[in-house]
C-alpha atoms as a PDB file:
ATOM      1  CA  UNK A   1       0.000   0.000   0.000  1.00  0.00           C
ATOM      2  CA  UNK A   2       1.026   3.666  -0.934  1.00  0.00           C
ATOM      3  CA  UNK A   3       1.727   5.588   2.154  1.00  0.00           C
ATOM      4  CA  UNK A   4       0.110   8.969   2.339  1.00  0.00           C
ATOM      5  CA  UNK A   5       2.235  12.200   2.639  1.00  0.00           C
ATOM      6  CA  UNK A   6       0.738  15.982   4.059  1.00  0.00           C
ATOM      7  CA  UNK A   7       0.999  18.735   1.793  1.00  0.00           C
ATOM      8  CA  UNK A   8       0.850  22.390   2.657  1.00  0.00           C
ATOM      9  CA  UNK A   9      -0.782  24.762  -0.527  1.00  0.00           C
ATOM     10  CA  UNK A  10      -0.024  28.593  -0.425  1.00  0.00           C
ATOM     11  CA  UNK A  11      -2.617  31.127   0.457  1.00  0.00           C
ATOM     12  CA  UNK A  12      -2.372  31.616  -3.406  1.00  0.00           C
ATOM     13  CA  UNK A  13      -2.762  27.929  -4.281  1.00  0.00           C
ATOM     14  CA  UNK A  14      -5.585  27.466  -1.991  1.00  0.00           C
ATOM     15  CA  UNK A  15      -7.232  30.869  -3.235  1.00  0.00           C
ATOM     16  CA  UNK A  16      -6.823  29.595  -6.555  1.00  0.00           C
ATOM     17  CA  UNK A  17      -9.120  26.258  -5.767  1.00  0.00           C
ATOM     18  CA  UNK A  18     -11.779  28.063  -3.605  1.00  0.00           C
ATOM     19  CA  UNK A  19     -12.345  30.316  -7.336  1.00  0.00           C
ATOM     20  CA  UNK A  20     -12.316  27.228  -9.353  1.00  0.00           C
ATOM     21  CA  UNK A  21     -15.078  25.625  -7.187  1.00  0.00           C
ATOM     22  CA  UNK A  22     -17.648  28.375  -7.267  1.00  0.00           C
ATOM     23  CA  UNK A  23     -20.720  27.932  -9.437  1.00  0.00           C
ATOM     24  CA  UNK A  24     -21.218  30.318 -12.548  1.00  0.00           C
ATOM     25  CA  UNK A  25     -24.372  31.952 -12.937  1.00  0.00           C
ATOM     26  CA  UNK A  26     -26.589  30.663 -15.606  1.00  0.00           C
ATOM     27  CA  UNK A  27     -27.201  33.049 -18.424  1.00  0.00           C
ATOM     28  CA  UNK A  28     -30.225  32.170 -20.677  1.00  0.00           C
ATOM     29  CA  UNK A  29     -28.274  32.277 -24.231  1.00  0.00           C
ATOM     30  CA  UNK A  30     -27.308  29.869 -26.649  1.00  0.00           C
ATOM     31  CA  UNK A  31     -23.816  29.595 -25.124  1.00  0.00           C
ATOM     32  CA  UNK A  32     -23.884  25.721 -24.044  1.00  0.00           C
ATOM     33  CA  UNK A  33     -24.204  25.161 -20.390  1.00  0.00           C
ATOM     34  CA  UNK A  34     -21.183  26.087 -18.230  1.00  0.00           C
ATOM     35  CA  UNK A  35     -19.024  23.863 -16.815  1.00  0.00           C
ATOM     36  CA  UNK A  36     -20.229  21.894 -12.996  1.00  0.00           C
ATOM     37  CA  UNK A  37     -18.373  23.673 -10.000  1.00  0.00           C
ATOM     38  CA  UNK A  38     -17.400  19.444  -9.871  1.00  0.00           C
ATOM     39  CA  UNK A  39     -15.363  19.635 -12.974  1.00  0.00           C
ATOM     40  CA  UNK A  40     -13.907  22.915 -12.299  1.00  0.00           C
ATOM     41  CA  UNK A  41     -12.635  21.944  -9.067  1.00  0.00           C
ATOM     42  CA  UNK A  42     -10.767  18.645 -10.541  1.00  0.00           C
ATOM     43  CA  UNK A  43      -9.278  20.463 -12.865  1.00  0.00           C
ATOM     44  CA  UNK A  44      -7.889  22.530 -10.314  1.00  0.00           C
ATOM     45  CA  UNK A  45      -6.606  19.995  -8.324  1.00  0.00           C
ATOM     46  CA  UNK A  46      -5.285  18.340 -11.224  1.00  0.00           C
ATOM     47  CA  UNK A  47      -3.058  21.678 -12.183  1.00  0.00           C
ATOM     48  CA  UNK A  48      -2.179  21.618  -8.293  1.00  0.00           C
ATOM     49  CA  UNK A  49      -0.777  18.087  -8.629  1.00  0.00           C
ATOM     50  CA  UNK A  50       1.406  18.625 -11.276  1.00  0.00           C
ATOM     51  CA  UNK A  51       2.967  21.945  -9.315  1.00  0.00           C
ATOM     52  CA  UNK A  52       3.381  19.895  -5.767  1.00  0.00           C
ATOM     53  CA  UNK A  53       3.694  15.995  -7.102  1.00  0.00           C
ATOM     54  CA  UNK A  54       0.587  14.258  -5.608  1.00  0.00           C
ATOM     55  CA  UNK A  55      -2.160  11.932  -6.955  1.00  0.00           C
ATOM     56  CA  UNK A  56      -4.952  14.432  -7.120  1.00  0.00           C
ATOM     57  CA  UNK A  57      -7.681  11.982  -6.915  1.00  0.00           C
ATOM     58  CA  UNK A  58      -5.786  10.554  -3.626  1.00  0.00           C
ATOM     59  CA  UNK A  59      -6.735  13.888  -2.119  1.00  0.00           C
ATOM     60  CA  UNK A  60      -7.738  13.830   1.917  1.00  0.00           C
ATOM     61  CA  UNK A  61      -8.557  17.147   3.921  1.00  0.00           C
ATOM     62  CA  UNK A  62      -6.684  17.915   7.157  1.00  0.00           C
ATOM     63  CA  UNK A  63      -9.589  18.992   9.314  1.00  0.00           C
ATOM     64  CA  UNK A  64      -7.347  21.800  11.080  1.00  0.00           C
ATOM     65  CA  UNK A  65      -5.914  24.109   8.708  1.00  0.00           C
ATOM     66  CA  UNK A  66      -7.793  24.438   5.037  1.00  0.00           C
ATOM     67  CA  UNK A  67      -3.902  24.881   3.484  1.00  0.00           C
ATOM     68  CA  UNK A  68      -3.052  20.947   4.619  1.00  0.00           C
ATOM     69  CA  UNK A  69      -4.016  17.826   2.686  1.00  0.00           C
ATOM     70  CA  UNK A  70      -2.736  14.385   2.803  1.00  0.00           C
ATOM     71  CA  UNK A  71      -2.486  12.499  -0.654  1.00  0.00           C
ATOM     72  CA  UNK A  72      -0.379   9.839  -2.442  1.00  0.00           C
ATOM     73  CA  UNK A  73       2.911  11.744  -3.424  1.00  0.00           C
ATOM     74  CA  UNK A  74       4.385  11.235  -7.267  1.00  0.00           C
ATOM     75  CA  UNK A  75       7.786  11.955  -6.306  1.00  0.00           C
ATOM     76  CA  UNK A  76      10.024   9.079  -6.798  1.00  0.00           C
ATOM     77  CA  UNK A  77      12.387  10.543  -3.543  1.00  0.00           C
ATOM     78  CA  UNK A  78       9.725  10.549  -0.486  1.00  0.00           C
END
């Protein structure tokens, strides 16, 4: 089994996610429906994996601080 490591994101980083995860208004015009506050947020995470080297679907909250997470870590040196 993969051992999980804690990760710490910037305020930046976490600002970053909390804006990716808000809903869009919907605006009656033949645009095409926006895109689900869902998909927006894995997308973040996704581009936050790639910075920091962690599994972003492997993501876990720490309940104490909102800049903590625990996750499966890429990097081939932890």
């Amino acid at each position: 089994m993969t051992e999980r490591k804690e990760f710490t994101m910037t305020k930046e980083q976490l600002k970053k996610l909390l804006i990716a995860c808000q809903p869009v208004p919907l605006i009656m015009l033949q645009c095409g429906m926006p895109e689900s506050p869902q998909k927006k947020a894995n997308r973040a995470w996704k581009k936050l994996d790639k910075e920091m080297g962690f599994e972003h679907m492997s993501v876990r909250p720490v309940i104490d601080d909102p800049h903590k997470f625990t996750a499966i870590s890429t990097n081939k040196t932890d």
